[in-house]
C-alpha atoms as a PDB file:
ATOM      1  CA  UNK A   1       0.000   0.000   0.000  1.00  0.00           C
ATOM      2  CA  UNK A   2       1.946   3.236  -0.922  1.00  0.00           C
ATOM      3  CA  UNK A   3      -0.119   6.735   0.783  1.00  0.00           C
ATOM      4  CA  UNK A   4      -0.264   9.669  -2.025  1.00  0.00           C
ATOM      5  CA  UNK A   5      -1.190  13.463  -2.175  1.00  0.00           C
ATOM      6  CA  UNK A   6      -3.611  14.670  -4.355  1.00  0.00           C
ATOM      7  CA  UNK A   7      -3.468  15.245  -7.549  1.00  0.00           C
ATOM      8  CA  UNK A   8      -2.915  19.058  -6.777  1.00  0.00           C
ATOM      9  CA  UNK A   9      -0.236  17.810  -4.450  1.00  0.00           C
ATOM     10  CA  UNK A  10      -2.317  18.792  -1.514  1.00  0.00           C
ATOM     11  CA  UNK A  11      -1.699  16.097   1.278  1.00  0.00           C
ATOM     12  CA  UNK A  12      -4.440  17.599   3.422  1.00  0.00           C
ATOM     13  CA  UNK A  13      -7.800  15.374   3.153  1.00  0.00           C
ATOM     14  CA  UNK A  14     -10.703  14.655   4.768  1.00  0.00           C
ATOM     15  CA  UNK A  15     -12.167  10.309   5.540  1.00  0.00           C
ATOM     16  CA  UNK A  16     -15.290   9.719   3.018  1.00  0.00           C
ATOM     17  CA  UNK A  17     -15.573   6.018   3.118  1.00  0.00           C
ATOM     18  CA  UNK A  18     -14.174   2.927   4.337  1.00  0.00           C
ATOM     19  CA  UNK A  19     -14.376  -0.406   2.903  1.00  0.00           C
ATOM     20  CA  UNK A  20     -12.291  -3.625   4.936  1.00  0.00           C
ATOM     21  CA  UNK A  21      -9.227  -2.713   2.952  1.00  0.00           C
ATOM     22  CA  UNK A  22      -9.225   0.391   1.430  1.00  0.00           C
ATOM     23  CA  UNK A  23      -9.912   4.495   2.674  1.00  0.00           C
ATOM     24  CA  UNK A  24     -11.289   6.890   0.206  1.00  0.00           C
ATOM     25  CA  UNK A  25     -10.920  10.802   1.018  1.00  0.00           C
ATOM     26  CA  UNK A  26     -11.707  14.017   0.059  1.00  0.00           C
ATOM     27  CA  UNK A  27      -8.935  16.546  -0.595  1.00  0.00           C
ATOM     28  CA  UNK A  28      -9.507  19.208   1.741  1.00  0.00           C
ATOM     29  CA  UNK A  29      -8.140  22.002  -1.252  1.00  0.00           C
ATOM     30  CA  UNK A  30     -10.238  21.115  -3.979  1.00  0.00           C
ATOM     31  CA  UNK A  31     -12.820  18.093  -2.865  1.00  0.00           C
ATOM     32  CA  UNK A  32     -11.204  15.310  -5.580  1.00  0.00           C
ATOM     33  CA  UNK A  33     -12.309  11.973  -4.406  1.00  0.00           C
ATOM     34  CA  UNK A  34      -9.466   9.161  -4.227  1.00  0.00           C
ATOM     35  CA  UNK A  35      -8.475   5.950  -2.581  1.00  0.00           C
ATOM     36  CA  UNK A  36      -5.687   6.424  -0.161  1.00  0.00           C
ATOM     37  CA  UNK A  37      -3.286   4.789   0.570  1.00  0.00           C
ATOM     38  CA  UNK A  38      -3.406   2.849  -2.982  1.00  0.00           C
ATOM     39  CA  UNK A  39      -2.807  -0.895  -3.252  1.00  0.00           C
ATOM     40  CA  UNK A  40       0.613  -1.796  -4.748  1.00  0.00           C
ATOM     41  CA  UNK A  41       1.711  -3.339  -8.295  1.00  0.00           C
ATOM     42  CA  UNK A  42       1.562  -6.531  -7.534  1.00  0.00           C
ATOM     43  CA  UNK A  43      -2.004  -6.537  -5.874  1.00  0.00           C
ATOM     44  CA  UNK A  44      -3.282  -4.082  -8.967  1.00  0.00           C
ATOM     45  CA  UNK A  45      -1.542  -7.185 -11.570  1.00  0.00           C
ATOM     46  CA  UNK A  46      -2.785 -10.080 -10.037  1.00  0.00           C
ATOM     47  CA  UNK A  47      -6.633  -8.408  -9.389  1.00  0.00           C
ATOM     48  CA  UNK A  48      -6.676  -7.817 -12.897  1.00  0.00           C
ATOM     49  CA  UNK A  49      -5.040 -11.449 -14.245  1.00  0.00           C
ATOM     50  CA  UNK A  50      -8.343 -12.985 -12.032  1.00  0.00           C
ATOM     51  CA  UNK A  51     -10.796 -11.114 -13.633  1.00  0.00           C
ATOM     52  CA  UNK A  52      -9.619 -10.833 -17.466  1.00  0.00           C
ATOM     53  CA  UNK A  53     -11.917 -13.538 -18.419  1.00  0.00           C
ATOM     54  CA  UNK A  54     -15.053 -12.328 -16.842  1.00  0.00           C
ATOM     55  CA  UNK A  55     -14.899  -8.825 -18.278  1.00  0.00           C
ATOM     56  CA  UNK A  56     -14.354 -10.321 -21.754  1.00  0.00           C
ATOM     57  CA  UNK A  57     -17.429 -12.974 -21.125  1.00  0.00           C
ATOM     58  CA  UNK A  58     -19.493 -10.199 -20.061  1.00  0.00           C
ATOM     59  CA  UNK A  59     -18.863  -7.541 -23.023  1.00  0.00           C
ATOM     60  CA  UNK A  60     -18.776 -10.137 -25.790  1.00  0.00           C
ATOM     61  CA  UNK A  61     -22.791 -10.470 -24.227  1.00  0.00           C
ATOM     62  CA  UNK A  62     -23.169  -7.322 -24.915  1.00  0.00           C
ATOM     63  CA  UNK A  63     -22.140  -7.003 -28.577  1.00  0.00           C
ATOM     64  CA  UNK A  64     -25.214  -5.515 -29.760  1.00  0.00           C
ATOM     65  CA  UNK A  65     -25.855  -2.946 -27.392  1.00  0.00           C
ATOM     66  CA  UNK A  66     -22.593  -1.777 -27.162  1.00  0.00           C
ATOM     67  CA  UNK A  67     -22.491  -1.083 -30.926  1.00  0.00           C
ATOM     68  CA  UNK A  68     -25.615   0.813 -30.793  1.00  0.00           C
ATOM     69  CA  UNK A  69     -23.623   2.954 -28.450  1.00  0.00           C
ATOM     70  CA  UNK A  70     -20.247   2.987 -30.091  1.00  0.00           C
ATOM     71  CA  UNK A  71     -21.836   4.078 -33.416  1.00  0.00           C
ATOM     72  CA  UNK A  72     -23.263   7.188 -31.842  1.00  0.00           C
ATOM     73  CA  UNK A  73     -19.564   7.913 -30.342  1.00  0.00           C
ATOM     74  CA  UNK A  74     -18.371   7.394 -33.615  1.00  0.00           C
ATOM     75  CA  UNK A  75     -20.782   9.767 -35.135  1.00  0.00           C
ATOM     76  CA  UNK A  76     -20.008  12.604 -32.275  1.00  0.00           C
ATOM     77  CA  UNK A  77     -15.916  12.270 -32.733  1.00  0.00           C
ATOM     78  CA  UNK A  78     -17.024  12.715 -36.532  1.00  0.00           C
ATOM     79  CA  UNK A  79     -18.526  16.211 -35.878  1.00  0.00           C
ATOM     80  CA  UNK A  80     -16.153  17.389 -33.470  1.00  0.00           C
ATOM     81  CA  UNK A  81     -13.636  16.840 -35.815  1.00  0.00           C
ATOM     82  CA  UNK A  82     -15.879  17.874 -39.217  1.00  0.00           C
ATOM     83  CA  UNK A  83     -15.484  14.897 -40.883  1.00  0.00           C
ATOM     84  CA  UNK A  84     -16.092  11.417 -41.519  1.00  0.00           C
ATOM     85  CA  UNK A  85     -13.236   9.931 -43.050  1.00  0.00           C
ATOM     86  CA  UNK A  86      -9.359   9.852 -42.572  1.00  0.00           C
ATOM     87  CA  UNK A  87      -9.471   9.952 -38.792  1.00  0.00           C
ATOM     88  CA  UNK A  88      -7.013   8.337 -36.983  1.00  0.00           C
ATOM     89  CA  UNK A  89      -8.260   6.889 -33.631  1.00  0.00           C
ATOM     90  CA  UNK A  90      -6.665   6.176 -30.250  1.00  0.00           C
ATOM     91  CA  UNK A  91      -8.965   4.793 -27.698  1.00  0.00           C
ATOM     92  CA  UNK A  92      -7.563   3.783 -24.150  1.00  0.00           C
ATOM     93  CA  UNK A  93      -8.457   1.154 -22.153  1.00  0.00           C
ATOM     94  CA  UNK A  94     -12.375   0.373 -23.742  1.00  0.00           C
ATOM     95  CA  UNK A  95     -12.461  -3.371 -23.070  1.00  0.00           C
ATOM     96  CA  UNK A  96     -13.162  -5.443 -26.327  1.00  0.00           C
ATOM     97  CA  UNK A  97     -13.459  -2.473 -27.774  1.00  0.00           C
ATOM     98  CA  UNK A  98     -16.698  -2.181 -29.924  1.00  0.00           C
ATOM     99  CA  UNK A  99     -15.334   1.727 -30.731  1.00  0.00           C
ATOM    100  CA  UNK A 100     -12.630   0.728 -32.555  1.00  0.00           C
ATOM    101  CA  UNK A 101     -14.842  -1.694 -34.728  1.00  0.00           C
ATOM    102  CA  UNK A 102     -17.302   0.789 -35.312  1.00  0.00           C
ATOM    103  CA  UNK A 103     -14.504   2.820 -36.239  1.00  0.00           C
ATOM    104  CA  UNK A 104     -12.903   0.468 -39.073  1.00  0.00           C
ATOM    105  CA  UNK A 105     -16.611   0.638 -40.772  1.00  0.00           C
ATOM    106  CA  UNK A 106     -15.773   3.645 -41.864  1.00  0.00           C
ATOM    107  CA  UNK A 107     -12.517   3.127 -42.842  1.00  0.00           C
ATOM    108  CA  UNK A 108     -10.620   5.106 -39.345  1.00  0.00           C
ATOM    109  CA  UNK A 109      -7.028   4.002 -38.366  1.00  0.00           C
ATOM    110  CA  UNK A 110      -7.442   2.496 -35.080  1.00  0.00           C
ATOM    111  CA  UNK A 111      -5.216   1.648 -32.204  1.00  0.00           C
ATOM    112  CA  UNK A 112      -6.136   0.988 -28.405  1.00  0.00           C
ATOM    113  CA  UNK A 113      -4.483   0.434 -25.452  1.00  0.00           C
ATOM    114  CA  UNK A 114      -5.513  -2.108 -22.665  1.00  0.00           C
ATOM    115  CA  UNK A 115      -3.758  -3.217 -19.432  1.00  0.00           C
ATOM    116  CA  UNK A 116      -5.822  -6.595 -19.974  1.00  0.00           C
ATOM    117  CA  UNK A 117      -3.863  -8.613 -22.235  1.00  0.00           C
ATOM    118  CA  UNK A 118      -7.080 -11.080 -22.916  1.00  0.00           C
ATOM    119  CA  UNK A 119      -9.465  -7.816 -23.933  1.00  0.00           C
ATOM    120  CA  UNK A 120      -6.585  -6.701 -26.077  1.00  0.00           C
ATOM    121  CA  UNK A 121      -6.178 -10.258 -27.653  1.00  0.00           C
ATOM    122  CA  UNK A 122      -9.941 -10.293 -28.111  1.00  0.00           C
ATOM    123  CA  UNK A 123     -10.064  -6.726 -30.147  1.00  0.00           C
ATOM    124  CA  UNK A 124      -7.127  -8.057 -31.837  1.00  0.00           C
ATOM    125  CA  UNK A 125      -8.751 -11.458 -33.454  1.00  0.00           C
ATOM    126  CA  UNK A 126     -12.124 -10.409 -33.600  1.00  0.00           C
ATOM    127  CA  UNK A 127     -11.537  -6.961 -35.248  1.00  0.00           C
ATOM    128  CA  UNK A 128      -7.884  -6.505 -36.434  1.00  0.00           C
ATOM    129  CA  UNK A 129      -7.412  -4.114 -33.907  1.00  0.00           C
ATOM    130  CA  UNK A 130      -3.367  -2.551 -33.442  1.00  0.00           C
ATOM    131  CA  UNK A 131      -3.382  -3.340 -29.812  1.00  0.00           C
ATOM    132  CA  UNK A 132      -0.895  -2.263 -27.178  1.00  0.00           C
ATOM    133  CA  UNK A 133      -0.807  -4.300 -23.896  1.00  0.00           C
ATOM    134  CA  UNK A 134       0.626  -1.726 -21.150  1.00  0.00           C
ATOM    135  CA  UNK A 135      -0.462   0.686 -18.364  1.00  0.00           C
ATOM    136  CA  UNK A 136      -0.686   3.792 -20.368  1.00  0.00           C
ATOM    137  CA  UNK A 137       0.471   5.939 -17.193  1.00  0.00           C
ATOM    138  CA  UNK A 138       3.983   4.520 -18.328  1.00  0.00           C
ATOM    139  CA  UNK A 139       5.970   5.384 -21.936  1.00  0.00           C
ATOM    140  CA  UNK A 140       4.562   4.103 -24.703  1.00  0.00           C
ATOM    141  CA  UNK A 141       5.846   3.591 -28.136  1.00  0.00           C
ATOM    142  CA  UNK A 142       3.272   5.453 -30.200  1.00  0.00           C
ATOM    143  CA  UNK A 143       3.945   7.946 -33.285  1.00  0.00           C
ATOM    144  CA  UNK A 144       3.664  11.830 -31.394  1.00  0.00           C
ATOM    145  CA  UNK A 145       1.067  13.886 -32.469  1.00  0.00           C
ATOM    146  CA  UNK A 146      -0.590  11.211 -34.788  1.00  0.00           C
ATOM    147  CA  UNK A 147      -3.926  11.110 -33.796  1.00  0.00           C
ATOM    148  CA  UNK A 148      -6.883  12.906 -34.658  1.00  0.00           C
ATOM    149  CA  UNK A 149      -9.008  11.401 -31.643  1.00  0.00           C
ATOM    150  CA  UNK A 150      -8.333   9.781 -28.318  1.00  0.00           C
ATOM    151  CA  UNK A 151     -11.317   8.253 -26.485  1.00  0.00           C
ATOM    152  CA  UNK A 152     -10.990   7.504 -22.972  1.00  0.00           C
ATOM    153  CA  UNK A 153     -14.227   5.987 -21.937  1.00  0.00           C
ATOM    154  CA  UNK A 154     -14.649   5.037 -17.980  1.00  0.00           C
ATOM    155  CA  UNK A 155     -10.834   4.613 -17.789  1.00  0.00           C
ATOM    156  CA  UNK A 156      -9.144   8.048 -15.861  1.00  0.00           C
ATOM    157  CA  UNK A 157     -11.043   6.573 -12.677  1.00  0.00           C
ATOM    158  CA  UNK A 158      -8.815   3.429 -13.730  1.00  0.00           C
ATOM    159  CA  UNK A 159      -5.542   5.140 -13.320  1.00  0.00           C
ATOM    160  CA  UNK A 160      -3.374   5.486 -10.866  1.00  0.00           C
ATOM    161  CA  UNK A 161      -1.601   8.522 -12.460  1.00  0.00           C
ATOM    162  CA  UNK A 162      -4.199  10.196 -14.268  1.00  0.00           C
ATOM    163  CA  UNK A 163      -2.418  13.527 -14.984  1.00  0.00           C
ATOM    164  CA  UNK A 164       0.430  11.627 -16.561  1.00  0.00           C
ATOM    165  CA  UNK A 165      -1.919  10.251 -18.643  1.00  0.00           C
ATOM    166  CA  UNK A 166      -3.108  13.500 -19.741  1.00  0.00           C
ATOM    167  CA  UNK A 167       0.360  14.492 -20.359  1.00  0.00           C
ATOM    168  CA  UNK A 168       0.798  12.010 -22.872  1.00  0.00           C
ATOM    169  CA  UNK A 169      -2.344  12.568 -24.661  1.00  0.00           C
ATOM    170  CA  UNK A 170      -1.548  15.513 -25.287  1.00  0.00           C
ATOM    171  CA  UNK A 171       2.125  14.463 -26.834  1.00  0.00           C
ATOM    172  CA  UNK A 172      -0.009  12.044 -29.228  1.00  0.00           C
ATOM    173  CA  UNK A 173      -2.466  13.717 -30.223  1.00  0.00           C
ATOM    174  CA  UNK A 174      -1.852  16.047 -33.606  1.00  0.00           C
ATOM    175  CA  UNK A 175      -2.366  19.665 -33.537  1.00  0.00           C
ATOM    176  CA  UNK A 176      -6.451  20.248 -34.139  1.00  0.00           C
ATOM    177  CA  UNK A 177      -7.259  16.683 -32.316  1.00  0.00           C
ATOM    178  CA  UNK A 178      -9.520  15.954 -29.836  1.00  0.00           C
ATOM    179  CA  UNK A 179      -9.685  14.048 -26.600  1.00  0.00           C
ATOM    180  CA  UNK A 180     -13.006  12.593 -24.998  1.00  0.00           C
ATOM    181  CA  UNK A 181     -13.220  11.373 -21.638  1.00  0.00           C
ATOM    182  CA  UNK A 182     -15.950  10.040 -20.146  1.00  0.00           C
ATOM    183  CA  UNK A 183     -16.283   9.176 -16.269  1.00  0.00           C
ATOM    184  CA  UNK A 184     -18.922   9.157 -13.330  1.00  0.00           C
ATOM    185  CA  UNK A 185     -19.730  12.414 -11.418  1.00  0.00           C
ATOM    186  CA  UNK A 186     -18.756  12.067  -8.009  1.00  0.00           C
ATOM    187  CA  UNK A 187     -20.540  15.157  -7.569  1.00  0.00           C
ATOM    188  CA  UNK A 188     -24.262  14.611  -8.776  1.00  0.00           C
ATOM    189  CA  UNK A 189     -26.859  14.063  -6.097  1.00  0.00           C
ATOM    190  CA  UNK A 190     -26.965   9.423  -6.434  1.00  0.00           C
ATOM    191  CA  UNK A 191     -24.016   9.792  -5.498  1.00  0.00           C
ATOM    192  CA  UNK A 192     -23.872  11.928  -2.319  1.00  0.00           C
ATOM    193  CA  UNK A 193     -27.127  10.357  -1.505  1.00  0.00           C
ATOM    194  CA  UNK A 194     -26.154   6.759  -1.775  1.00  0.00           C
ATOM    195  CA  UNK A 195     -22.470   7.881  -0.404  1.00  0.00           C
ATOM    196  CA  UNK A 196     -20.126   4.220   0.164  1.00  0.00           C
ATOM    197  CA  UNK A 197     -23.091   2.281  -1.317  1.00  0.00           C
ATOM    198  CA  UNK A 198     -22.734   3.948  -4.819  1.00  0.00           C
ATOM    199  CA  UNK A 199     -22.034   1.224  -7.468  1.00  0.00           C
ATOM    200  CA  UNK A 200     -18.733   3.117  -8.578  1.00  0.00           C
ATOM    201  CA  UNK A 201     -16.962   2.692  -5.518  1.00  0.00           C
ATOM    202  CA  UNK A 202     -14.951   0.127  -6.217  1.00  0.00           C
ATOM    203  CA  UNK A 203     -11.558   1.219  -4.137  1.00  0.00           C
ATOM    204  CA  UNK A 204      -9.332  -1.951  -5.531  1.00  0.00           C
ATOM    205  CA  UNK A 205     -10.430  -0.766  -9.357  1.00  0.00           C
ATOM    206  CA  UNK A 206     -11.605   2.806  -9.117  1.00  0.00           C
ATOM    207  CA  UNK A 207      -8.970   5.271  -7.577  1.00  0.00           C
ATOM    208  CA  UNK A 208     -10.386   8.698  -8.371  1.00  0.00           C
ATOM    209  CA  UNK A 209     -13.823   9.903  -8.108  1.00  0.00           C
ATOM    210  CA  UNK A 210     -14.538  13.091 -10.059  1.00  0.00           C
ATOM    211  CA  UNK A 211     -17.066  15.640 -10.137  1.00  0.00           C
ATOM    212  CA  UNK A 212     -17.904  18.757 -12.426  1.00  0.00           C
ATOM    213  CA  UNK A 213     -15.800  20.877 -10.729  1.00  0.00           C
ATOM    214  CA  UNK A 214     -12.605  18.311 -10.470  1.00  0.00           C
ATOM    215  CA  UNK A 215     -12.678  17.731 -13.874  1.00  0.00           C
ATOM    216  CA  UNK A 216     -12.781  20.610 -14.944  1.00  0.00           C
ATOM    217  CA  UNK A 217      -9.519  21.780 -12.849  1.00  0.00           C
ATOM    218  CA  UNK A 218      -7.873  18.875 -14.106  1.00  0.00           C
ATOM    219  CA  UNK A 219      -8.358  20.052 -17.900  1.00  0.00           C
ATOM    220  CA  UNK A 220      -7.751  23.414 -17.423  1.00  0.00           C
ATOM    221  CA  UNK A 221      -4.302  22.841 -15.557  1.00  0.00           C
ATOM    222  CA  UNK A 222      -5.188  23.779 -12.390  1.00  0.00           C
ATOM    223  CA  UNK A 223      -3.893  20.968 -10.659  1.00  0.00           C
ATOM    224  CA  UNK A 224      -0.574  21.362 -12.004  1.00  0.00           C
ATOM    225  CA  UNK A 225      -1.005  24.481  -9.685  1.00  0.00           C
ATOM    226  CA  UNK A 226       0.775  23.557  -6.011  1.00  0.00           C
ATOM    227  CA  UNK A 227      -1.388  25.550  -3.067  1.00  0.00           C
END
């Protein structure tokens, strides 16, 4: 278990919830939720190696539904960027990635990235997808500013560095792209009202809990900012 400051480097915080292992807090300078201390590598590596199989099971279920869904992504990242073909895609950390497929239908260049080496294999075989196995907090050996589009989809709560992962968005992606990231609020009222029992609390998966307000510091660089 390793004890960390904030991501604003604050160490001052504030006991939310307590499960039989884990703590998660509030930082008492700008309210981010996160789990503190965080488990180690080797608990995070073997937690995921158990549960690879399930989360592919499960997904590959939802085939159907989940391209319903990606399509409309597809179709958003398509106005954003004001166009519909030639669009390199980077999506992080989407399971069997249904994105990336939806994607290829229209002819994209698609990569992802995926800690689970059984979801990558599975994007790989079932839709040619250039898969990367590796935590993308770490180096990575992807083309800089390449990519017109990086999704990251209920992943930042994921990571246990999340503004190095900005960081290197930002070295990948190519001068007009965009990045999408989608995540639960921590701050909308199921969650306050529903507090440790809310289904996102998941301390040995989910690390950071952000609202409206925390996200938006984190885009606009003001927890780079030390208090």
């Amino acid at each position: 278990m390793t004890t960390i400051s904030c991501c604003c480097n604050t160490t001052r915080h504030k006991k939310l919830f307590a499960t039989k292992e884990y703590t998660i807090v509030s930082c008492s300078y700008c309210n981010l939720g996160f789990v503190n201390p965080q488990p180690d590598k080797e608990t995070l590596s073997s937690f995921y190696h158990s549960t690879q199989t399930y989360y592919v099971e499960n997904y590959a279920r939802k085939e159907s539904s989940k391209m319903r869904d990606t399509r409309r992504k597809r179709r958003r990242i398509s106005r954003l960027l004001g166009r519909k073909s030639d669009i390199s895609l980077l999506d992080i950390g989407c399971s069997c990635d249904f994105l990336l497929a939806a994607a290829q239908d229209r002819k994209w260049e698609t990569y992802k990235i995926d800690r689970s080496k059984k979801e990558s294999e599975y994007a790989r075989k079932t839709y040619q997808v250039h898969a990367l196995v590796t935590d993308f907090s770490h180096s990575i050996s992807l083309p800089p500013k390449e990519f017109d589009a990086i999704t990251m989809f209920n992943v930042i709560k994921h990571l246990q560095n999340p503004l190095s992962a900005l960081q290197l968005c930002d070295d990948l992606l190519a001068p007009e792209g965009i990045l999408i990231i989608g995540t639960p609020d921590f701050g909308h009222s199921k969650a306050q009202q529903l507090g440790a029992q809310w289904p996102d609390i998941k301390p040995l998966e989910h690390f950071y809990y952000f609202s409206r307000k925390t996200r938006a510091l984190l885009f606009i660089g003001e927890f780079y900012r030390v208090p």
